[in-house]
C-alpha atoms as a PDB file:
ATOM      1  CA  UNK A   1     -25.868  -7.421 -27.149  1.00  0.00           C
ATOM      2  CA  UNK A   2     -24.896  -7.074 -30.677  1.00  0.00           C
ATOM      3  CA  UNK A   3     -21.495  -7.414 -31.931  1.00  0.00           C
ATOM      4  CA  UNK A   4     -19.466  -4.884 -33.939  1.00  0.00           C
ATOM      5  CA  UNK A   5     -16.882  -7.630 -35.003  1.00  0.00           C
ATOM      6  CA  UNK A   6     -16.771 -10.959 -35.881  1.00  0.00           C
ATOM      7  CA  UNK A   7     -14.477 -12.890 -37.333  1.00  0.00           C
ATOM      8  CA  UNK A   8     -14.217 -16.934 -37.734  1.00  0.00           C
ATOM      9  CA  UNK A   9     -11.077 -18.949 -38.584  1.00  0.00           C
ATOM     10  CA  UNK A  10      -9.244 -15.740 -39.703  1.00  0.00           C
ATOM     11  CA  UNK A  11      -6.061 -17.167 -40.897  1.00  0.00           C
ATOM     12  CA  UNK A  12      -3.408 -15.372 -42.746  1.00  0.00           C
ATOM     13  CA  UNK A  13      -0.080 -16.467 -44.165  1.00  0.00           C
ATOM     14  CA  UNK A  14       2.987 -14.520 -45.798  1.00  0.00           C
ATOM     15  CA  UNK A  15       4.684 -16.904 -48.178  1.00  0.00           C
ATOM     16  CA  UNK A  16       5.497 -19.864 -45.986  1.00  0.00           C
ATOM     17  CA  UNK A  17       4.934 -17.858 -42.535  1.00  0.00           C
ATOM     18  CA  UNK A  18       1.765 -18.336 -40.768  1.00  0.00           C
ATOM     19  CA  UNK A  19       1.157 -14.489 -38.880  1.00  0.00           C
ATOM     20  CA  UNK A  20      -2.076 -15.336 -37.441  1.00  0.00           C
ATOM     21  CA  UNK A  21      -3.733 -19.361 -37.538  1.00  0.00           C
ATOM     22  CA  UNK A  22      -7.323 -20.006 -37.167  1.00  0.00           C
ATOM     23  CA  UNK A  23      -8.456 -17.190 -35.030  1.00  0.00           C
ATOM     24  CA  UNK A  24     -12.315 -16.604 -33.985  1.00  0.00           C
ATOM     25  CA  UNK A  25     -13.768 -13.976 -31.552  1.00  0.00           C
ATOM     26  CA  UNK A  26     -16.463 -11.316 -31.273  1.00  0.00           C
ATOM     27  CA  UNK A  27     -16.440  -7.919 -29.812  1.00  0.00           C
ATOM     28  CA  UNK A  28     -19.601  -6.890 -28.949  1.00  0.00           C
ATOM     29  CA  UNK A  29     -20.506  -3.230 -29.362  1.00  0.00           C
ATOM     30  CA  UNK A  30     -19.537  -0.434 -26.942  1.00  0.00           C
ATOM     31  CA  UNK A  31     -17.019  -2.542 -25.117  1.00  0.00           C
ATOM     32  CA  UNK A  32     -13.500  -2.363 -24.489  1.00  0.00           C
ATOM     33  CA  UNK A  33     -11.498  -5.265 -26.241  1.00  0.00           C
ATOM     34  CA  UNK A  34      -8.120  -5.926 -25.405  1.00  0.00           C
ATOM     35  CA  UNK A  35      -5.972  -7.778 -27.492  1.00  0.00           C
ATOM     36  CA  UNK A  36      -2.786  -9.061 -25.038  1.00  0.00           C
ATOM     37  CA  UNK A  37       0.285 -10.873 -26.615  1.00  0.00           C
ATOM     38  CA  UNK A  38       4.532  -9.938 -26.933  1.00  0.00           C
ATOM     39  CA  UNK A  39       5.332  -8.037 -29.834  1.00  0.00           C
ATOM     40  CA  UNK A  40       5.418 -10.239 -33.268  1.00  0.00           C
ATOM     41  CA  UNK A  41       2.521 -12.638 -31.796  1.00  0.00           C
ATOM     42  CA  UNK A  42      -0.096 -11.396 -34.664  1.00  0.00           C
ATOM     43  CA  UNK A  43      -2.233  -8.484 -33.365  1.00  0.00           C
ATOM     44  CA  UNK A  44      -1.390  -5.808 -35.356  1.00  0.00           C
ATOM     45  CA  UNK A  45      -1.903  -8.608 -38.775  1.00  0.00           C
ATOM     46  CA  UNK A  46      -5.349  -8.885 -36.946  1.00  0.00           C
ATOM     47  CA  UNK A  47      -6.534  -5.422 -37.345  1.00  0.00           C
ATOM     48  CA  UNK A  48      -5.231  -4.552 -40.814  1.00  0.00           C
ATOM     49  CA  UNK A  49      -7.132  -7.765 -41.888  1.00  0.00           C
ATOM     50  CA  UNK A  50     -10.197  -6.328 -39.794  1.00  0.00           C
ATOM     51  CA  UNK A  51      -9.628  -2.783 -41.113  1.00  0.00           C
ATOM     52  CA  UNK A  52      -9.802  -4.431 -44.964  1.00  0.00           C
ATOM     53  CA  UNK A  53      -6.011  -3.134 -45.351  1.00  0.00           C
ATOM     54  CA  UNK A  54      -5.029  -7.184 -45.998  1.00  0.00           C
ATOM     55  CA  UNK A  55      -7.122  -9.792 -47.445  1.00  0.00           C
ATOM     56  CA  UNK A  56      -7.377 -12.893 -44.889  1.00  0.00           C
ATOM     57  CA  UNK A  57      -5.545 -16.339 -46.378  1.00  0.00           C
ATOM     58  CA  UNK A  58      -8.629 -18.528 -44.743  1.00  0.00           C
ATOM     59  CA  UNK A  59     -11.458 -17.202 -43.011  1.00  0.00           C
ATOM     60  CA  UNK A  60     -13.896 -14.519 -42.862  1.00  0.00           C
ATOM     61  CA  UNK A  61     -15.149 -11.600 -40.442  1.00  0.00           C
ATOM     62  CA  UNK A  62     -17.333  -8.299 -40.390  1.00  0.00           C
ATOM     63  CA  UNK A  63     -17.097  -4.943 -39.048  1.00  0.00           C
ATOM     64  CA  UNK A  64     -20.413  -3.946 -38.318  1.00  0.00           C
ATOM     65  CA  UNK A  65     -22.083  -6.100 -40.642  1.00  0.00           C
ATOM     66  CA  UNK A  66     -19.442  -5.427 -43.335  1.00  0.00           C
ATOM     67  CA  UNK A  67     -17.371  -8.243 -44.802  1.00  0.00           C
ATOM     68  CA  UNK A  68     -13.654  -7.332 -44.081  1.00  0.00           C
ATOM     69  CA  UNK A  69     -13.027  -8.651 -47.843  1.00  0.00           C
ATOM     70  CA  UNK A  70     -15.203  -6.594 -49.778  1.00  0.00           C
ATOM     71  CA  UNK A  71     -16.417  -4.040 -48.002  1.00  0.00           C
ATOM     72  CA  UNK A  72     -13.094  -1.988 -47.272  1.00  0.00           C
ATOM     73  CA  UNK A  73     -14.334   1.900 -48.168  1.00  0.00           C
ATOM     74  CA  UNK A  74     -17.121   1.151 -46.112  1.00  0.00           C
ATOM     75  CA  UNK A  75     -15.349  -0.088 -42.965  1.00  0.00           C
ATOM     76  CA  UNK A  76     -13.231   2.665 -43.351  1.00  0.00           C
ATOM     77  CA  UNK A  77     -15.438   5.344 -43.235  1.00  0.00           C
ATOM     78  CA  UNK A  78     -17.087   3.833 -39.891  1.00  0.00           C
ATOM     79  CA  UNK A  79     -13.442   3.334 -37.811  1.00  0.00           C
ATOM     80  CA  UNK A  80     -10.655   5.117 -36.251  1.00  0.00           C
ATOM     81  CA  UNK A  81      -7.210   4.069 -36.308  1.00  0.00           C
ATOM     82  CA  UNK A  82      -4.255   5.191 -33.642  1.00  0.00           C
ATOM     83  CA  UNK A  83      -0.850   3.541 -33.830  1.00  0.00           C
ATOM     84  CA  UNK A  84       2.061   3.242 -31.598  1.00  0.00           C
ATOM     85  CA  UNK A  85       3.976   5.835 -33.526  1.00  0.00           C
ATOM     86  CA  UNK A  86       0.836   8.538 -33.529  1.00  0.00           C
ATOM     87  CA  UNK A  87       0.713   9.156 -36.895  1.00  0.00           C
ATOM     88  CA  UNK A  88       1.074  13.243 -36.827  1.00  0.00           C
ATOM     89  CA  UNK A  89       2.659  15.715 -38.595  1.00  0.00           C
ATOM     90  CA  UNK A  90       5.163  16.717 -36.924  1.00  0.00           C
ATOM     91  CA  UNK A  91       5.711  20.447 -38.808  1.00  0.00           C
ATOM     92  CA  UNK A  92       1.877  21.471 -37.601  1.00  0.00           C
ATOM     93  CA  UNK A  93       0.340  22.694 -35.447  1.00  0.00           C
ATOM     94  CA  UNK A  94      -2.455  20.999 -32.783  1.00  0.00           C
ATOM     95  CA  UNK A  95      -4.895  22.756 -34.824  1.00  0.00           C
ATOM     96  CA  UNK A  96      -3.861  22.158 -37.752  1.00  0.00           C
ATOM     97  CA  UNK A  97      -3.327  18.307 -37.551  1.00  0.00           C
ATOM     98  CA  UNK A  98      -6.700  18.201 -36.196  1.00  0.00           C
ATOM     99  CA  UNK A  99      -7.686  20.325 -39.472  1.00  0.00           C
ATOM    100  CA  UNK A 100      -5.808  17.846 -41.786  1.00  0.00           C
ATOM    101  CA  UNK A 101      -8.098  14.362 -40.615  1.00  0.00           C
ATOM    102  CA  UNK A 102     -10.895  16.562 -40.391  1.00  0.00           C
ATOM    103  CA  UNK A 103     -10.597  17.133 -44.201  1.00  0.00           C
ATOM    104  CA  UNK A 104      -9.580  13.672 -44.993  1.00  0.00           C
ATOM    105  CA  UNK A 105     -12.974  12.302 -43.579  1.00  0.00           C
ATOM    106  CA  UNK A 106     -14.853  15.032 -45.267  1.00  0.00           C
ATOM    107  CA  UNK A 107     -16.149  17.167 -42.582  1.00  0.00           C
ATOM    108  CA  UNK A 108     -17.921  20.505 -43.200  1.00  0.00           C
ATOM    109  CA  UNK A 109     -16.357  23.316 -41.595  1.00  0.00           C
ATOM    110  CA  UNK A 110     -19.341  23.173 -39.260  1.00  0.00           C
ATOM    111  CA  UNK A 111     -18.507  20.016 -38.097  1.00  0.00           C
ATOM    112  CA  UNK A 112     -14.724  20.377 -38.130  1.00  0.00           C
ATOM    113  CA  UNK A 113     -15.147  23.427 -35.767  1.00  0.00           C
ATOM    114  CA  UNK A 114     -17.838  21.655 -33.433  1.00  0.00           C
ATOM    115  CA  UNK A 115     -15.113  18.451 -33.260  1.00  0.00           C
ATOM    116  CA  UNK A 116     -12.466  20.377 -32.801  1.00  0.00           C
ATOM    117  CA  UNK A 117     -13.918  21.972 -29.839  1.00  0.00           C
ATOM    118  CA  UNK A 118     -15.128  19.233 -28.186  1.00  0.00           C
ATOM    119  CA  UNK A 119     -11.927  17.174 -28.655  1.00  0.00           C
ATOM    120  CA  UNK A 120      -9.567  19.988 -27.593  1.00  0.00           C
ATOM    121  CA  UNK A 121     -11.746  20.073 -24.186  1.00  0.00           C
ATOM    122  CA  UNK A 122     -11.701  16.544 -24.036  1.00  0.00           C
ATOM    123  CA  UNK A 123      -8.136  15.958 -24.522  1.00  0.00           C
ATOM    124  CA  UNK A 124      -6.943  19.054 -21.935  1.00  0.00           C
ATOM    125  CA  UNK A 125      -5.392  20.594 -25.063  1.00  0.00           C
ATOM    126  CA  UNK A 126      -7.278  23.678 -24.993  1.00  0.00           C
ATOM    127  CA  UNK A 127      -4.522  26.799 -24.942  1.00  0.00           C
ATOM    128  CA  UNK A 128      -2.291  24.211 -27.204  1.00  0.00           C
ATOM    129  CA  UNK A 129      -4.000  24.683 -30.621  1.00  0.00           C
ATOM    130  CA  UNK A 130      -1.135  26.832 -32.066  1.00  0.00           C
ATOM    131  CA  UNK A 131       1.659  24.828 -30.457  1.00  0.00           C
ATOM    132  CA  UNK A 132       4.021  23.009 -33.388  1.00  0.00           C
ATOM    133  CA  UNK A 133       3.645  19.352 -32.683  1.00  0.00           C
ATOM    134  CA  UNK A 134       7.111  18.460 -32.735  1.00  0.00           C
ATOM    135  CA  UNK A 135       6.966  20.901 -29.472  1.00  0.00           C
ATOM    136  CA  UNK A 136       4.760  18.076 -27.362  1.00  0.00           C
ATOM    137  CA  UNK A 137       5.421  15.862 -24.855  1.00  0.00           C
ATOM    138  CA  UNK A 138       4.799  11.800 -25.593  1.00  0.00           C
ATOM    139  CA  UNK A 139       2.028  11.891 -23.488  1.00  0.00           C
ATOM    140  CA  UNK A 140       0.405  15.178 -25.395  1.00  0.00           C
ATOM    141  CA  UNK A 141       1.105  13.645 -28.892  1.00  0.00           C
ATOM    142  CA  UNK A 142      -0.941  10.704 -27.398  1.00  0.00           C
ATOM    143  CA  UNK A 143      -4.127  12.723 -26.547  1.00  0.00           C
ATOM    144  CA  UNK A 144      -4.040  14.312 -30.113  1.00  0.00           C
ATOM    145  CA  UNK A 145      -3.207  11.408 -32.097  1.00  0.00           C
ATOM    146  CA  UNK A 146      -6.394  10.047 -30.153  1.00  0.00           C
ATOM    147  CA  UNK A 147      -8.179  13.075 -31.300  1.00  0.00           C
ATOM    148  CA  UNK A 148      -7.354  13.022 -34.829  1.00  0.00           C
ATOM    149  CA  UNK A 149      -8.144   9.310 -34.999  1.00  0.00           C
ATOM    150  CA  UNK A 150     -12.424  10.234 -33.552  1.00  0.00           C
ATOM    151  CA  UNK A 151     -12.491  13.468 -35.342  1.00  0.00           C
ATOM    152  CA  UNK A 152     -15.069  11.482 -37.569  1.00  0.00           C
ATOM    153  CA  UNK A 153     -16.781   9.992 -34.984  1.00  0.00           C
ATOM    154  CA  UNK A 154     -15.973   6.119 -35.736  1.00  0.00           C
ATOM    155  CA  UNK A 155     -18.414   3.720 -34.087  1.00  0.00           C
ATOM    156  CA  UNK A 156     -15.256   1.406 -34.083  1.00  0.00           C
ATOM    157  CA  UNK A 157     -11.630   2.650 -32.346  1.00  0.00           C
ATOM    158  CA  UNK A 158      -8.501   0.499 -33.194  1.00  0.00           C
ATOM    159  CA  UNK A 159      -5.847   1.267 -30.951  1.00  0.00           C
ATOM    160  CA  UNK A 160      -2.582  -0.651 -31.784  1.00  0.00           C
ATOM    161  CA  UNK A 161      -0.017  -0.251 -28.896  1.00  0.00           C
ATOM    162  CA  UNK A 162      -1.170   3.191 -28.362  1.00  0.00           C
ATOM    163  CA  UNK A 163       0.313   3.378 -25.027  1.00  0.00           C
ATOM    164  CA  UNK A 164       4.114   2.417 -26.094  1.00  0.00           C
ATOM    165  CA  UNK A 165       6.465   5.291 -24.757  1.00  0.00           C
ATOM    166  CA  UNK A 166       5.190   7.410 -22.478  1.00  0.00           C
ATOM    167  CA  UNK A 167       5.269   7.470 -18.931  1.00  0.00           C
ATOM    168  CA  UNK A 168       2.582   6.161 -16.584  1.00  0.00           C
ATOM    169  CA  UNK A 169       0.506   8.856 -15.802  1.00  0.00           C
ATOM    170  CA  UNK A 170       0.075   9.555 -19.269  1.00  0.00           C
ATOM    171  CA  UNK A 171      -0.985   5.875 -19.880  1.00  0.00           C
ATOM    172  CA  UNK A 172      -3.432   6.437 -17.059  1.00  0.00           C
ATOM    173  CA  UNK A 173      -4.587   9.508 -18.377  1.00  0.00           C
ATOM    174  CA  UNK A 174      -4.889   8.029 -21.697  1.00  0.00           C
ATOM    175  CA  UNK A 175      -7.549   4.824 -20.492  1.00  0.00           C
ATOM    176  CA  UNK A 176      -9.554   7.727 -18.573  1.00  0.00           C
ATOM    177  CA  UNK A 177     -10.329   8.930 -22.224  1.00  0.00           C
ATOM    178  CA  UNK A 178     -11.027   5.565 -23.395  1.00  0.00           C
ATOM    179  CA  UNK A 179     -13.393   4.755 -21.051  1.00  0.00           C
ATOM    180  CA  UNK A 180     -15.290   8.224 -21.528  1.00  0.00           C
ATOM    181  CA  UNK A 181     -14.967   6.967 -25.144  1.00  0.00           C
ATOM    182  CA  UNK A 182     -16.603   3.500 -24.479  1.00  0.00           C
ATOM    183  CA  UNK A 183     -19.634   5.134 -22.121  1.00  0.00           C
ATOM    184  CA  UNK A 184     -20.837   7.041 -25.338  1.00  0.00           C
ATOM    185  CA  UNK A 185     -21.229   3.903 -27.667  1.00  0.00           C
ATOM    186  CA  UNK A 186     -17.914   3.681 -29.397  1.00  0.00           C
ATOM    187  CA  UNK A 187     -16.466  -0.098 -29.421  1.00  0.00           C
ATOM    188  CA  UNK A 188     -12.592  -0.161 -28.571  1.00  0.00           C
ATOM    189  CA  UNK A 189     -10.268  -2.339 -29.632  1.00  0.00           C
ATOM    190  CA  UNK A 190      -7.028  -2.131 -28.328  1.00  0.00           C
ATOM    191  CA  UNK A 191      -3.490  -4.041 -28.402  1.00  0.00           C
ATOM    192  CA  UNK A 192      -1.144  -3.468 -25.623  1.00  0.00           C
ATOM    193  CA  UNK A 193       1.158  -6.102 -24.047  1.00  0.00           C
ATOM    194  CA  UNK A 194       1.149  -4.089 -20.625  1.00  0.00           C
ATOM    195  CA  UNK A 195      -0.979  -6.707 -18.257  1.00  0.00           C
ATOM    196  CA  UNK A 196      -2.038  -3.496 -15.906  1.00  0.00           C
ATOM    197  CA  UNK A 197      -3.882  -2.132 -19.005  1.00  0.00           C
ATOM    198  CA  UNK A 198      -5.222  -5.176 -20.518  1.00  0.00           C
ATOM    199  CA  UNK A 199      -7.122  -5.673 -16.707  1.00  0.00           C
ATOM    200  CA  UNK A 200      -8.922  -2.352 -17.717  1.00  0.00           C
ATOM    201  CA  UNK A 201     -10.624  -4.634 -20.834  1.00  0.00           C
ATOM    202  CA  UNK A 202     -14.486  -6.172 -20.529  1.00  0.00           C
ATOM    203  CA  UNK A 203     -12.827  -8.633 -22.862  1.00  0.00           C
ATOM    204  CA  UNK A 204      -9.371  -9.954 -23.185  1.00  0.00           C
ATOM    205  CA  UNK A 205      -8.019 -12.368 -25.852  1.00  0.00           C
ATOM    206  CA  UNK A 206      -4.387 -13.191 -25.841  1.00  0.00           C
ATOM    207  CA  UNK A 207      -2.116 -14.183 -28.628  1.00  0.00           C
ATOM    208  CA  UNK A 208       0.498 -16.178 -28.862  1.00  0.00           C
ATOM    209  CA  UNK A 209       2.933 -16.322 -32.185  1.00  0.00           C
ATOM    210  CA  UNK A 210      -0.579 -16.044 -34.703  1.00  0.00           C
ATOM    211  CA  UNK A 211      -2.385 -18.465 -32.171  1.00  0.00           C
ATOM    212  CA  UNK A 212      -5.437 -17.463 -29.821  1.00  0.00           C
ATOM    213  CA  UNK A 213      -4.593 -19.116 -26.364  1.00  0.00           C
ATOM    214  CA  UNK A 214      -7.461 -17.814 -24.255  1.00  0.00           C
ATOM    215  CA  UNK A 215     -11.171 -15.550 -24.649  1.00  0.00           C
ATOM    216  CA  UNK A 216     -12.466 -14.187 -21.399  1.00  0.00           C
ATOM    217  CA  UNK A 217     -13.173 -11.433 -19.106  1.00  0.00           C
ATOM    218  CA  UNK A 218     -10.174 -10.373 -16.920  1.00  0.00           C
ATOM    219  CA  UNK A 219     -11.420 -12.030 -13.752  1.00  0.00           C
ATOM    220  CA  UNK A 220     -12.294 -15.618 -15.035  1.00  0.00           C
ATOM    221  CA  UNK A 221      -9.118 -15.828 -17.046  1.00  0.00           C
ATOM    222  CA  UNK A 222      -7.033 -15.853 -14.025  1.00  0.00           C
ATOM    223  CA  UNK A 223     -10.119 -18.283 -12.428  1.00  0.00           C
ATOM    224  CA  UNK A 224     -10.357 -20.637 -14.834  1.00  0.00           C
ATOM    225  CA  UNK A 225      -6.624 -20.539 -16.651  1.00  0.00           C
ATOM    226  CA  UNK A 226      -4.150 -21.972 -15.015  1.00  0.00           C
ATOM    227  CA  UNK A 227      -4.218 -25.507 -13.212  1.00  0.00           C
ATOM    228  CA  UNK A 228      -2.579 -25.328  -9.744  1.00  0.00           C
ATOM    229  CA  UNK A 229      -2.011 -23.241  -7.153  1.00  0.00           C
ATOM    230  CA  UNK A 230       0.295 -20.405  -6.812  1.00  0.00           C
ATOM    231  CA  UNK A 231       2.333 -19.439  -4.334  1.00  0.00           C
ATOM    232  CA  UNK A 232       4.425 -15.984  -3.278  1.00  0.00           C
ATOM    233  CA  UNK A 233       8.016 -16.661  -2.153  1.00  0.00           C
ATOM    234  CA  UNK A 234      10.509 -13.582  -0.555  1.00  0.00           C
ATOM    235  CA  UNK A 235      13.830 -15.444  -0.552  1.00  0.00           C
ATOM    236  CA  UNK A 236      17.677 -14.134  -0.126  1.00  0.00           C
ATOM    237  CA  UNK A 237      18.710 -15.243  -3.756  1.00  0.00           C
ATOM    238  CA  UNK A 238      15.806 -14.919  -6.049  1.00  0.00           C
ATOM    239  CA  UNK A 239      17.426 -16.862  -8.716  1.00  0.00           C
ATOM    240  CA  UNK A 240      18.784 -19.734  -7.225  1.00  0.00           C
ATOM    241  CA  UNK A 241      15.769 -20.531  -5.497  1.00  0.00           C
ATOM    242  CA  UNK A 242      14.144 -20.483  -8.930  1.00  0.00           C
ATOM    243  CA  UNK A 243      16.764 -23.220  -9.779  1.00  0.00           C
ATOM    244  CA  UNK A 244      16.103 -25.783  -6.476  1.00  0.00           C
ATOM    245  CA  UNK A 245      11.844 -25.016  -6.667  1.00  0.00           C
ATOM    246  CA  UNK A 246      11.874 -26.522 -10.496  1.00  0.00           C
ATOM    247  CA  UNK A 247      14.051 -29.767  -9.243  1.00  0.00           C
ATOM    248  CA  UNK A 248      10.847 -30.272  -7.170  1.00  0.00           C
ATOM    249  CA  UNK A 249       8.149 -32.381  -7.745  1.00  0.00           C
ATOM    250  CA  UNK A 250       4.595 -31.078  -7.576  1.00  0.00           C
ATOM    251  CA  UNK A 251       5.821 -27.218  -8.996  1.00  0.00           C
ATOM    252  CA  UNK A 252       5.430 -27.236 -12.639  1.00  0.00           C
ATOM    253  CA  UNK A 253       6.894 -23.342 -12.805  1.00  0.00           C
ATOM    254  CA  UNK A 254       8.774 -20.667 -11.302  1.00  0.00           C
ATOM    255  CA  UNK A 255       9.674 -16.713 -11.819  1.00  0.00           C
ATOM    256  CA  UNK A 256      10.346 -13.858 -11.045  1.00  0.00           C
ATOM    257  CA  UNK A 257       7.310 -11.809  -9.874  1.00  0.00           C
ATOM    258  CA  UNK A 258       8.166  -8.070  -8.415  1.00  0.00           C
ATOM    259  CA  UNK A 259      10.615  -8.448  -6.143  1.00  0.00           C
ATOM    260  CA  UNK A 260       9.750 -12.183  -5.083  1.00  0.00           C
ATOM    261  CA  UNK A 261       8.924 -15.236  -7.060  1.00  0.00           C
ATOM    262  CA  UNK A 262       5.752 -16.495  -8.225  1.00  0.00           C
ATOM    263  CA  UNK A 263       5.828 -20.425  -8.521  1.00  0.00           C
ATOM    264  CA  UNK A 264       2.676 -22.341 -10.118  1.00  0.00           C
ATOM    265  CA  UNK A 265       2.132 -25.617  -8.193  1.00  0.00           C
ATOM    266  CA  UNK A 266       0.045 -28.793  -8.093  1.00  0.00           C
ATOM    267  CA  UNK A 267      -3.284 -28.365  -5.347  1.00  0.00           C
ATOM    268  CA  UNK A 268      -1.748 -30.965  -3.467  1.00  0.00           C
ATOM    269  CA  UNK A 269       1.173 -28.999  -2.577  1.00  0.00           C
ATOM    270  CA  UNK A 270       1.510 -27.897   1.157  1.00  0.00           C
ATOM    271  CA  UNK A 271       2.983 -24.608   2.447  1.00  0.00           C
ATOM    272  CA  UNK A 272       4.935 -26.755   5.305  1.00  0.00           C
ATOM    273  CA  UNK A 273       5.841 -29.301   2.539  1.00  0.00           C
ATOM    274  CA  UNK A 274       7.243 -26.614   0.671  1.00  0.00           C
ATOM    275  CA  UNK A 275       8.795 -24.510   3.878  1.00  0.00           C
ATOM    276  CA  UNK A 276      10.610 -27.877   4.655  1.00  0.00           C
ATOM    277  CA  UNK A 277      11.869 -28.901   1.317  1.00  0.00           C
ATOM    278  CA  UNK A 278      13.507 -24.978   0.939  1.00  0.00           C
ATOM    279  CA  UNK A 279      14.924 -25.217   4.232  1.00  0.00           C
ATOM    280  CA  UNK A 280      17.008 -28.611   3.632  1.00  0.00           C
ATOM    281  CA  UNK A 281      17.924 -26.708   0.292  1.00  0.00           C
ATOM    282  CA  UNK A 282      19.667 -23.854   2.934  1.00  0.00           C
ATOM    283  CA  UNK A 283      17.210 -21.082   1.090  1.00  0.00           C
ATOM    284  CA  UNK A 284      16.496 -18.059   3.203  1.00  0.00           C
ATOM    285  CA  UNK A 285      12.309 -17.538   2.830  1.00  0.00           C
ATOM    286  CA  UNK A 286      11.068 -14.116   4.368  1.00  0.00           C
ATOM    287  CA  UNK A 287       7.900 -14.682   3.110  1.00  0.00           C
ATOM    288  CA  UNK A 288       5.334 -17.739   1.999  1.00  0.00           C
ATOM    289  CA  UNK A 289       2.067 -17.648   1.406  1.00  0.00           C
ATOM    290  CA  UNK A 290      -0.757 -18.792  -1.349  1.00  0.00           C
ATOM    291  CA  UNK A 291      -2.422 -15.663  -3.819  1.00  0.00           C
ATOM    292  CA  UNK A 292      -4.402 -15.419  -6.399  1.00  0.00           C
ATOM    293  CA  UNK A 293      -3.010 -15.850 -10.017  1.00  0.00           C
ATOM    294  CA  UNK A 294      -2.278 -12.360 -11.511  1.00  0.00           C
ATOM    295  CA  UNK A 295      -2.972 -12.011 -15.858  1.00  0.00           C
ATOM    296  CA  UNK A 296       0.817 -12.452 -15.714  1.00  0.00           C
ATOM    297  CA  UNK A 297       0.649 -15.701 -14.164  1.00  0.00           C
ATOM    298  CA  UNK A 298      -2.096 -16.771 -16.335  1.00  0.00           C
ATOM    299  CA  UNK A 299       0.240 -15.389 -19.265  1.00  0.00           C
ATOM    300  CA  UNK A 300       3.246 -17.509 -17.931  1.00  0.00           C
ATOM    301  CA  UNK A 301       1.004 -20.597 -17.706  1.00  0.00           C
ATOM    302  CA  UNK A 302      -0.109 -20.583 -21.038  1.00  0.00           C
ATOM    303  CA  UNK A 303       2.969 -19.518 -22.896  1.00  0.00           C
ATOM    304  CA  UNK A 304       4.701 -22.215 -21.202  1.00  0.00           C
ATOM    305  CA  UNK A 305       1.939 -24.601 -22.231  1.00  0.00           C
ATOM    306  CA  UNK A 306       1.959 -23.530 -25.679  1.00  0.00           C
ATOM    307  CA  UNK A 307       6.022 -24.396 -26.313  1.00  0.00           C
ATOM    308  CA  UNK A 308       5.600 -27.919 -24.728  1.00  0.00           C
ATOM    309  CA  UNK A 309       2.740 -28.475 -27.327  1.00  0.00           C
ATOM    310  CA  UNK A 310       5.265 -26.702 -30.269  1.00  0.00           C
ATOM    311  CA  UNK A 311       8.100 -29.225 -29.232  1.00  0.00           C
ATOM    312  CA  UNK A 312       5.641 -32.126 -28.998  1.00  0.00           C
ATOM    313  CA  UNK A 313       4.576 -31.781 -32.479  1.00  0.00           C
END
């Protein structure tokens, strides 16, 4: 399949502050890309350098076939942007922010009536159009900041934290439209550092302080990333128990997971070994049993691993 971006060795630096350090991936067209990583790790730096809005320190990339360094007016006219903070006028109407972007990309009024139409529908607004934004709900502002970012009908979606502040049946709401999105050709890239939504990605790179940890699909990431086994505790005092597991040998890490605690541990590790050692440690266990490793257990593993290589160095 043919990609939509590529980008090798992207590196960019502000003064003596590296914000993103030798990053390469492709996102291959009509897929979902998720971009995983706290807030400050580098992901939003990544798309204004892949939206041509900063030139790249080292490196170089395309969006669809266009260099990110020269070609800015023509990546622009081919991609749709949607922040965190929506990007809407408040003072307008549905309508008449949907108006507004239609303008700004140039649309007929042909066109801007057909789009409006079909992204009124799409996003449930329909019987909103004359309702002042500043009126909506979070999760309504979300659906029309979506709108007003394909009114132009991008081939390429960047969605940075798009999902921050509204409540969870919007979010799910909001990755039904996405994937209706994605089934009609349009490639998605996405930040979020909710691990629920980044399992909803064909792709998934995390980032971690400008540096790209891990590139996989959901599924083999938590296969393939972390070395040991992990196992699901219920105990009476979560966070003593997190104290006495890391005095053992043979578990390398321990948190809090839920309700319980989610400790990473070598293969060799038994369930009765580790049954006996809590019990001569006088710690109540409800529950013990081996699981798979969750994307936030792969995310534990390899931030953890990252700062032991930081204070090697």
């Amino acid at each position: 399949m043919e990609n939509a971006i590529e980008i090798e060795h992207l590196t960019k630096k502000f003064g003596k502050f590296t914000a993103v350090n030798d990053v390469s991936f492709n996102v291959k067209k009509g897929e979902v890309f998720g971009f995983l990583g706290p807030n400050g790790s580098g992901k939003t730096t990544v798309i204004r350098m892949l939206m041509g809005l900063i030139s790249p320190s080292l490196g170089k990339g395309t969006v669809l076939g266009y260099d990110i360094s020269k070609d800015n007016n023509k990546i622009r006219e081919k991609i749709g942007y949607m922040s965190q903070k929506f990007s809407l006028y408040e003072d307008l109407t549905v309508e008449e922010n949907l108006d507004f972007y239609g303008r700004v990309y140039g649309l007929s009024d042909r066109k801007l009536a057909e789009k409006k139409k079909e992204i009124l529908k799409m996003a449930d607004l329909e019987g909103k159009e004359k309702t002042i934004t500043s009126n909506l709900s979070g999760g309504w502002k979300q659906r029309l900041a979506l709108g007003s970012a394909i009114i132009h009908d991008p081939e390429i979606l960047f969605l940075d934290e798009p999902t921050g502040g509204v409540d969870p049946i919007a979010r799910r709401n909001f990755w039904e439209l996405i994937y209706q999105l994605s089934e009609s050709g349009v490639t998605i890239l996405v930040t979020t550092h909710y691990m629920d939504e980044a399992e909803h990605c064909n792709t998934i790179g995390f980032i971690y302080y400008g540096n790209l940890l891990t590139l996989d699909t959901p599924n083999n990431m938590k296969k393939n990333s972390i070395d040991g086994d992990i196992i699901e505790l219920k105990v009476d005092d979560t966070l003593k128990t997190i104290e006495i597991l890391k005095e053992k040998d043979k578990i390398k890490e321990a948190s809090i997971y839920g309700n319980g605690i989610h400790a990473l541990v070598e293969p060799n590790l038994s369930l009765s070994e580790l049954e006996k050692y809590l019990k001569i440690n006088k710690v109540e266990c409800s529950s013990i049993k081996k699981v798979n490793p969750s994307l936030e257990d792969v995310f534990v593993f390899l931030v953890n691993k990252e700062n032991s290589k930081q204070l090697k160095k």
